[in-house]
N, C-alpha and C. Protein backbone atom coordinates (compact mmCIF):
# COMPACT_ATOMS: atom_id res chain seq x y z
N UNK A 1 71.13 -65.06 -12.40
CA UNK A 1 70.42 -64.04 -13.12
C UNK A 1 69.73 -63.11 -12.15
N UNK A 2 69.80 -61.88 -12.77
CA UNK A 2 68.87 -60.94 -11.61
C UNK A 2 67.86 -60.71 -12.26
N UNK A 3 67.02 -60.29 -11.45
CA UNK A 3 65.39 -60.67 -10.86
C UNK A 3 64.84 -59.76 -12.01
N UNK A 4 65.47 -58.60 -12.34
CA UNK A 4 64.84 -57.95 -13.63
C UNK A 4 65.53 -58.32 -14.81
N UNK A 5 66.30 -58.88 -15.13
CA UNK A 5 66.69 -60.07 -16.46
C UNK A 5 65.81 -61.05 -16.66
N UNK A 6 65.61 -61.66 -15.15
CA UNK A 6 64.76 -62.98 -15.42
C UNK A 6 63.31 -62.21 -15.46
N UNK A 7 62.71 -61.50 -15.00
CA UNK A 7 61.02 -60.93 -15.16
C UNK A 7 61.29 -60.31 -16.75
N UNK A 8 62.08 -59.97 -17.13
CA UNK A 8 62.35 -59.45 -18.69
C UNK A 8 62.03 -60.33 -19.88
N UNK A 9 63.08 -61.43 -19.73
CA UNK A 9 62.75 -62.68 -20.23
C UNK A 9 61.57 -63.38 -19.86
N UNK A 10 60.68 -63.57 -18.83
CA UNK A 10 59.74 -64.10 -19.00
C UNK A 10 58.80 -63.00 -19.66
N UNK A 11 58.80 -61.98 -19.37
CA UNK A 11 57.45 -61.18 -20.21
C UNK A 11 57.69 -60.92 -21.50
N UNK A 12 58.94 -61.24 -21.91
CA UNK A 12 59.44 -61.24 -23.60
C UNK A 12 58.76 -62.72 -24.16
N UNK A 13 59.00 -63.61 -23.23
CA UNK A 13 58.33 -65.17 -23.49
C UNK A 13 56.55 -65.18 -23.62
N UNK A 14 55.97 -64.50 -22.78
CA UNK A 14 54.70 -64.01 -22.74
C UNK A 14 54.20 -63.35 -23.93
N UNK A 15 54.85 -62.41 -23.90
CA UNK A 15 54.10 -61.30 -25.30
C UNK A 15 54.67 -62.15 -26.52
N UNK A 16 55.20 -63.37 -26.70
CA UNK A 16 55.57 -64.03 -28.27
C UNK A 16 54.63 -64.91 -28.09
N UNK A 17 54.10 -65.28 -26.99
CA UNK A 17 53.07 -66.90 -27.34
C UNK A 17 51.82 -65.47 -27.30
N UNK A 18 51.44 -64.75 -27.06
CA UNK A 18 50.29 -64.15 -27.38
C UNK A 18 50.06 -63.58 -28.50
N UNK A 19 51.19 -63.83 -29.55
CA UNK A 19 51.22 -63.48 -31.27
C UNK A 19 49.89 -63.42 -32.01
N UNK A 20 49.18 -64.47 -31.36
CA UNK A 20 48.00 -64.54 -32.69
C UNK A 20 46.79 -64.16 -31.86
N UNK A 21 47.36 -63.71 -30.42
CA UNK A 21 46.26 -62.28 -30.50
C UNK A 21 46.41 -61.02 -30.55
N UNK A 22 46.99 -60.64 -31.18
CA UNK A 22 47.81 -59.36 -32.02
C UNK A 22 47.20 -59.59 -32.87
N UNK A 23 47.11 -60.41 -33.74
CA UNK A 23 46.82 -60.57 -35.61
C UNK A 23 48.11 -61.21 -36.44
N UNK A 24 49.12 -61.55 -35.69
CA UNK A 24 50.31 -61.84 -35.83
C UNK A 24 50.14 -63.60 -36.33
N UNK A 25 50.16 -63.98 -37.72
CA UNK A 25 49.94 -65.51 -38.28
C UNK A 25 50.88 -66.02 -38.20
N UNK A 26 50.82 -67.25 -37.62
CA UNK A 26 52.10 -67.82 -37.97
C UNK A 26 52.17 -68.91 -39.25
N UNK A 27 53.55 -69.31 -39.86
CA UNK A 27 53.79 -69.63 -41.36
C UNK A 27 52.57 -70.80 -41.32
N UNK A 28 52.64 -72.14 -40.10
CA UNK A 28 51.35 -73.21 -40.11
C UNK A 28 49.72 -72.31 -40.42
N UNK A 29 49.80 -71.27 -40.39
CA UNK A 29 48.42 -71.01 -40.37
C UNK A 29 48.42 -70.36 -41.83
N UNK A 30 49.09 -69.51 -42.10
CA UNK A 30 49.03 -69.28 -43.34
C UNK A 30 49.12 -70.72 -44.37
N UNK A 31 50.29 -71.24 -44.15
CA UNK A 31 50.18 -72.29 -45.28
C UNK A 31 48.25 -73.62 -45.10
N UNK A 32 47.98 -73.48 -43.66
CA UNK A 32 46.80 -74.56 -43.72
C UNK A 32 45.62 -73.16 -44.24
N UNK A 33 45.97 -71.82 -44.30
CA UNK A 33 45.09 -71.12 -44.96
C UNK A 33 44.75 -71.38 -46.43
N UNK A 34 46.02 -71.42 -47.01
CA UNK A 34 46.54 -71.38 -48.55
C UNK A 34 45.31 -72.88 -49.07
N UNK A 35 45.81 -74.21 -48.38
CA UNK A 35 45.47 -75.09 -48.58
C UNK A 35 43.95 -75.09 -48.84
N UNK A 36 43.37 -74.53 -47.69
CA UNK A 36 41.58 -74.45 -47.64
C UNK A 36 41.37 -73.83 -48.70
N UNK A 37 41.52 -72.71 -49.24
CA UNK A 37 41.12 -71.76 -50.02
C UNK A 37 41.28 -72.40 -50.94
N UNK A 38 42.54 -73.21 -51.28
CA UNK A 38 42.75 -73.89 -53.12
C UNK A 38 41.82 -74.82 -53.10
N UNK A 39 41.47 -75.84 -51.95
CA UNK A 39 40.81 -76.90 -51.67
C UNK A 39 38.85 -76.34 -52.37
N UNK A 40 38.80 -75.49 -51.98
CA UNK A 40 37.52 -74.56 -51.95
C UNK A 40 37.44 -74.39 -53.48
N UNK A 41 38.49 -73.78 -54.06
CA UNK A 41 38.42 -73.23 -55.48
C UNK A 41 38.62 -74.86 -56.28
N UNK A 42 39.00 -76.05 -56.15
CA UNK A 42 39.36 -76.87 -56.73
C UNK A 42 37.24 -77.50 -56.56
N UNK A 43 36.56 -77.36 -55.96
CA UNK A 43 35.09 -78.08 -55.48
C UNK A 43 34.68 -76.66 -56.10
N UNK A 44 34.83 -75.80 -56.57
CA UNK A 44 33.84 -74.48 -56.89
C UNK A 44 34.08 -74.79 -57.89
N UNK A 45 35.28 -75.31 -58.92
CA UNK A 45 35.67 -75.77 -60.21
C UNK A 45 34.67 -76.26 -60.60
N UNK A 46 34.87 -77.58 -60.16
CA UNK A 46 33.91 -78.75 -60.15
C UNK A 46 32.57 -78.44 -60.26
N UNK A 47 31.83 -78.21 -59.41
CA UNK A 47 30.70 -77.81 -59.42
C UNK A 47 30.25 -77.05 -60.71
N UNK A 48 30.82 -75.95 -61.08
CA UNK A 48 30.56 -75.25 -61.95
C UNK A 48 30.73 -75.90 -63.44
N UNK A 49 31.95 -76.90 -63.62
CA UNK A 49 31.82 -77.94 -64.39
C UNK A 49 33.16 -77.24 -65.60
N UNK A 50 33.55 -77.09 -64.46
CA UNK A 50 35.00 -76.81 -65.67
C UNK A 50 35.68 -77.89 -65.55
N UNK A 51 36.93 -77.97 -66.61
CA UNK A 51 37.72 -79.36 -66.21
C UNK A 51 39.21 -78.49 -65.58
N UNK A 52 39.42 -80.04 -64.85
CA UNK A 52 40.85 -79.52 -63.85
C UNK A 52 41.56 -78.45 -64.61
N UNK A 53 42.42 -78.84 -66.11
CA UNK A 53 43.37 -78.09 -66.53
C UNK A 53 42.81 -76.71 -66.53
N UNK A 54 41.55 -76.76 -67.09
CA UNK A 54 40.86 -75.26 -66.54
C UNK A 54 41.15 -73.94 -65.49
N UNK A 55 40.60 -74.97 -64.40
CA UNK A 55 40.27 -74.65 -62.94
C UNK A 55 42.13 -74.24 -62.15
N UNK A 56 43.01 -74.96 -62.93
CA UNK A 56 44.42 -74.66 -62.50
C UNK A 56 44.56 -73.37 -63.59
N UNK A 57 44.43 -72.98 -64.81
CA UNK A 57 44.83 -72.23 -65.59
C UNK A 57 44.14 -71.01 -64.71
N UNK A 58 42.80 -71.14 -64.47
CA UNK A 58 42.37 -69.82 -64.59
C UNK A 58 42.90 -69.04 -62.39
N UNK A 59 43.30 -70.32 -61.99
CA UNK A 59 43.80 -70.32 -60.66
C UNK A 59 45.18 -70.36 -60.43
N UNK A 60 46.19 -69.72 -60.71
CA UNK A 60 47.40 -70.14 -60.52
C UNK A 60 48.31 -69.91 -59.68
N UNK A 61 47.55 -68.93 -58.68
CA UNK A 61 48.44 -68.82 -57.40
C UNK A 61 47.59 -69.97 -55.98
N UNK A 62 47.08 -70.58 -56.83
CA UNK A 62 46.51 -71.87 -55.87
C UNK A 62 47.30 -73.15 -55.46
N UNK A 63 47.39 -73.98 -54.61
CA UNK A 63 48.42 -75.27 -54.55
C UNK A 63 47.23 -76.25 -55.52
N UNK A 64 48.00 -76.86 -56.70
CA UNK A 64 47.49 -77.72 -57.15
C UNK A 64 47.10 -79.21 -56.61
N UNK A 65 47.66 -79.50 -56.01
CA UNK A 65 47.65 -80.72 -55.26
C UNK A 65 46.39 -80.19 -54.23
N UNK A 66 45.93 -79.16 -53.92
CA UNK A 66 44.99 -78.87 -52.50
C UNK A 66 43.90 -78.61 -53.88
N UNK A 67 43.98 -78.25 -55.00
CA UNK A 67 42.87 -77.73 -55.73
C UNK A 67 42.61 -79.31 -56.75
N UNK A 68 43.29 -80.33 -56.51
CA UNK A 68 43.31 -81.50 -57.56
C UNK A 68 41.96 -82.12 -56.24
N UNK A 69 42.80 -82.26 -54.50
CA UNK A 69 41.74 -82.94 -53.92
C UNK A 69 40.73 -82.22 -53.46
N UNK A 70 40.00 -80.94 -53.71
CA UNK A 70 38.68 -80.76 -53.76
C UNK A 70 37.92 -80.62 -54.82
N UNK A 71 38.75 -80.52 -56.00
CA UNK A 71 38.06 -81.06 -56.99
C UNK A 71 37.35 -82.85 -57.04
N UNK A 72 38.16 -83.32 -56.49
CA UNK A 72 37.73 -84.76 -56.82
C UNK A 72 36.68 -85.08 -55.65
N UNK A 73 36.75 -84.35 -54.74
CA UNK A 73 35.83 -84.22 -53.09
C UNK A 73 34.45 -84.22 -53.76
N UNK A 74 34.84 -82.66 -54.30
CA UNK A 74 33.65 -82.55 -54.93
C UNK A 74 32.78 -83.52 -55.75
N UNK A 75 33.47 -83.75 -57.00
CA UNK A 75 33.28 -85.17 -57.88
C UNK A 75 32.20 -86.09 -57.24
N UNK A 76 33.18 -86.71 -56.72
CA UNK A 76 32.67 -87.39 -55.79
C UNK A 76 31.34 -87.62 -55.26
N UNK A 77 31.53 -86.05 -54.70
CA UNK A 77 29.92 -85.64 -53.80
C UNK A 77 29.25 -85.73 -55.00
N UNK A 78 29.36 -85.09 -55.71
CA UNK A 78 28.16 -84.99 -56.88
C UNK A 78 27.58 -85.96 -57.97
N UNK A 79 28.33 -87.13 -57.71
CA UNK A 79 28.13 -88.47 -58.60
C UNK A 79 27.05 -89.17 -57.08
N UNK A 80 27.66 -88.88 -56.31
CA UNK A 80 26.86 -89.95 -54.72
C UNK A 80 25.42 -89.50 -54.83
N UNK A 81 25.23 -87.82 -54.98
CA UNK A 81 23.88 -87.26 -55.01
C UNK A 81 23.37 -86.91 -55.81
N UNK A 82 23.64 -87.22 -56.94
CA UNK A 82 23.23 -86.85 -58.74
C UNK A 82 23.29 -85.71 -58.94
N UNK A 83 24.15 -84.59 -57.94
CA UNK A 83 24.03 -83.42 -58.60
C UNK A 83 24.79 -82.99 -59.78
N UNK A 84 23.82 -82.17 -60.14
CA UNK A 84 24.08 -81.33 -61.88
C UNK A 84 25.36 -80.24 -61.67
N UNK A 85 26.26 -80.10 -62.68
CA UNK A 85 26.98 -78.75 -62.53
C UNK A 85 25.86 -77.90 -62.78
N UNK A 86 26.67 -76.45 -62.26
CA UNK A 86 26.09 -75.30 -62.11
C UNK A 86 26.62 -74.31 -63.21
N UNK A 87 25.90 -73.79 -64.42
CA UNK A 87 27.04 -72.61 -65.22
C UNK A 87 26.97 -71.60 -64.30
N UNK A 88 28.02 -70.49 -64.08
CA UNK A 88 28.35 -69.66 -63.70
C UNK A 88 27.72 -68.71 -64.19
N UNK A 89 26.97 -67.59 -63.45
CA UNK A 89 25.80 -66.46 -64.20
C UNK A 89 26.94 -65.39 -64.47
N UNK A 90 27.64 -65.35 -63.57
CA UNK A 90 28.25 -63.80 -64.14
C UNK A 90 29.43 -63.70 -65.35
N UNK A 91 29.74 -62.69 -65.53
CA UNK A 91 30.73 -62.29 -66.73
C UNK A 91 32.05 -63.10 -66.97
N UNK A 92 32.97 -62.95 -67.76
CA UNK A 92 33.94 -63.90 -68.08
C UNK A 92 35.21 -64.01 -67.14
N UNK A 93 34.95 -62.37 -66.94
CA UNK A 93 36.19 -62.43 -65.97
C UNK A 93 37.59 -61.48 -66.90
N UNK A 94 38.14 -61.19 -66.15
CA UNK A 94 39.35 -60.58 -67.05
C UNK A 94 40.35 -61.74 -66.96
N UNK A 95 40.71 -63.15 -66.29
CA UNK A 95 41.57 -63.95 -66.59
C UNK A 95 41.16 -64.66 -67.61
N UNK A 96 39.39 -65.05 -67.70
CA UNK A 96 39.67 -65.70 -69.02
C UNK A 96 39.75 -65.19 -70.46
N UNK A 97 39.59 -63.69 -70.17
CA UNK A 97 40.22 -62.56 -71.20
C UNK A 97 41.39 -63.32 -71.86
N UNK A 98 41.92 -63.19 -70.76
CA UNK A 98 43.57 -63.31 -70.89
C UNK A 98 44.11 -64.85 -71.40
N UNK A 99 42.89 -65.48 -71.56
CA UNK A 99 43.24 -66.87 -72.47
C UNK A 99 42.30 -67.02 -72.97
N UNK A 100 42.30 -67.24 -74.76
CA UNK A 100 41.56 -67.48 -75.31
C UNK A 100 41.27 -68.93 -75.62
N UNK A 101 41.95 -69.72 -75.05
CA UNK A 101 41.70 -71.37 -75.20
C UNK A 101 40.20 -71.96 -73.76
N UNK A 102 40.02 -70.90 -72.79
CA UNK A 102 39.32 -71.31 -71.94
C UNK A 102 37.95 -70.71 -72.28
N UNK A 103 37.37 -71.56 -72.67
CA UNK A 103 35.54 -70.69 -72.89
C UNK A 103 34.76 -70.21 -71.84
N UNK A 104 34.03 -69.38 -71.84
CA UNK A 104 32.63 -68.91 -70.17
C UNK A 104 32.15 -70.30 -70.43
N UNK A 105 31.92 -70.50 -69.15
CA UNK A 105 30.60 -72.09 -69.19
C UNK A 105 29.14 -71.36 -70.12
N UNK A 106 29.04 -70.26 -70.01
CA UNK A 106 27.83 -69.63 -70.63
C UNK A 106 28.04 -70.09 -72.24
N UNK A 107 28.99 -69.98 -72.21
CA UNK A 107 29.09 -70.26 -74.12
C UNK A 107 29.19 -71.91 -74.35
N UNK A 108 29.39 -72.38 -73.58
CA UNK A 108 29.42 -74.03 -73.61
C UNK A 108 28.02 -74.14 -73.05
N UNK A 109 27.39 -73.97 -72.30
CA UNK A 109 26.16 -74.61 -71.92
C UNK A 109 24.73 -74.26 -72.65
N UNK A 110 24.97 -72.91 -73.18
CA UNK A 110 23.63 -72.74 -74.00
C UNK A 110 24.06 -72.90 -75.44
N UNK A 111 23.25 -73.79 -76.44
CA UNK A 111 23.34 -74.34 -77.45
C UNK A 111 22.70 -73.04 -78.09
N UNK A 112 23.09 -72.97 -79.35
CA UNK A 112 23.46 -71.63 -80.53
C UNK A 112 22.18 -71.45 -81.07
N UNK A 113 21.06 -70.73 -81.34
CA UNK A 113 19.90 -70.79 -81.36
C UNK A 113 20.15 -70.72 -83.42
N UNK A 114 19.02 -72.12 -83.81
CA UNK A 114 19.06 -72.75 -85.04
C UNK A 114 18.09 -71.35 -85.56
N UNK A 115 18.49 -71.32 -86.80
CA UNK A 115 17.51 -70.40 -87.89
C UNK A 115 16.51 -70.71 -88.41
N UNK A 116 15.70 -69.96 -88.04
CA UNK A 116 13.93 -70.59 -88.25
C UNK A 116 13.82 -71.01 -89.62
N UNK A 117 12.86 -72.20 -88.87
CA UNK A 117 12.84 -73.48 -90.00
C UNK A 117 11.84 -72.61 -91.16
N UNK A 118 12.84 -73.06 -92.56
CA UNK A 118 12.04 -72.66 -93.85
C UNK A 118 10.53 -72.69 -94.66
N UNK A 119 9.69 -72.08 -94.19
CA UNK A 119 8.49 -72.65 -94.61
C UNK A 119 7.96 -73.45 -95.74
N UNK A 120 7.42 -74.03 -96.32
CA UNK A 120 6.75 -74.88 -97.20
C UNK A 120 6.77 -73.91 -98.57
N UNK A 121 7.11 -74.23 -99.59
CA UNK A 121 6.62 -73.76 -100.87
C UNK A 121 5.67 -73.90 -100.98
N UNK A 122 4.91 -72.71 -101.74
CA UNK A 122 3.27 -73.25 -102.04
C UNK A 122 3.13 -73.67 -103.70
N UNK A 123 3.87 -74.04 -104.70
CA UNK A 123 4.28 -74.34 -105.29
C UNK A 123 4.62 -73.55 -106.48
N UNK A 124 4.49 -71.99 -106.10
CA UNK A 124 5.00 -71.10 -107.08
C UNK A 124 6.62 -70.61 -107.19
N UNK A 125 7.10 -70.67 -108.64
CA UNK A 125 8.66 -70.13 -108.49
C UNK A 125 8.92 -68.93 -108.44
N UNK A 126 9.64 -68.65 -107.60
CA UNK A 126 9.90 -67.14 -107.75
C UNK A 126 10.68 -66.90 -108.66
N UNK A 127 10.36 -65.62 -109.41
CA UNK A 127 12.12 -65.84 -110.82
C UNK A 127 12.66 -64.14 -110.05
């Protein structure tokens, strides 16, 4: 090989292992990306106190299997330290628009305010 074939090939070998300092991902990093993020949304589920089939409906470009074990991570954590779910303060969202079988935790967690109790007759009838 001559000397500028072989310096060619090595600086072609050079500038490919320096890929991911370009910004250049490779497929292992994207897919252990994918994983964290579902892992994250499967324990944000939880917490908030939706149930799995939920937390997959309203998530569906998530890996279920990465969003099943931080859901249960979570679980977990929160049975060890007695913590409480959390309802979610903000709005419904436009996915759970888009299904009417999934309720806001807001509408499940605050109980329906009862109609003030009837006062006492004083023993006159009204006609």
């Amino acid at each position: 090989m001559s000397r500028l074939c072989r310096s060619s090939v090595l600086l072609a070998l050079a500038l490919m292992s320096g890929c991911d300092m370009l910004g250049i991902e490779s497929a292992q990093l994207v897919a252990e990306r994918k994983e964290a993020e579902s892992k994250a949304v499967g324990g944000a589920c939880r917490h908030a106190g939706r149930a799995l089939e939920d937390c997959f409906v309203l998530n569906r470009k998530a890996e279920k299997a990465a969003v099943f074990a931080g859901w249960r991570e979570m679980n977990d954590y929160m049975r060890e330290n007695k913590i409480e779910e959390v309802a979610p303060q903000q709005g419904t969202g436009t996915q759970m628009a888009a299904n009417p079988a999934v309720k806001p935790a807001a509408e499940v967690a605050e109980p329906k305010a009862e109609a003030p109790a009837k006062t006492a007759k004083t023993g006159k009838h009204e006609s």
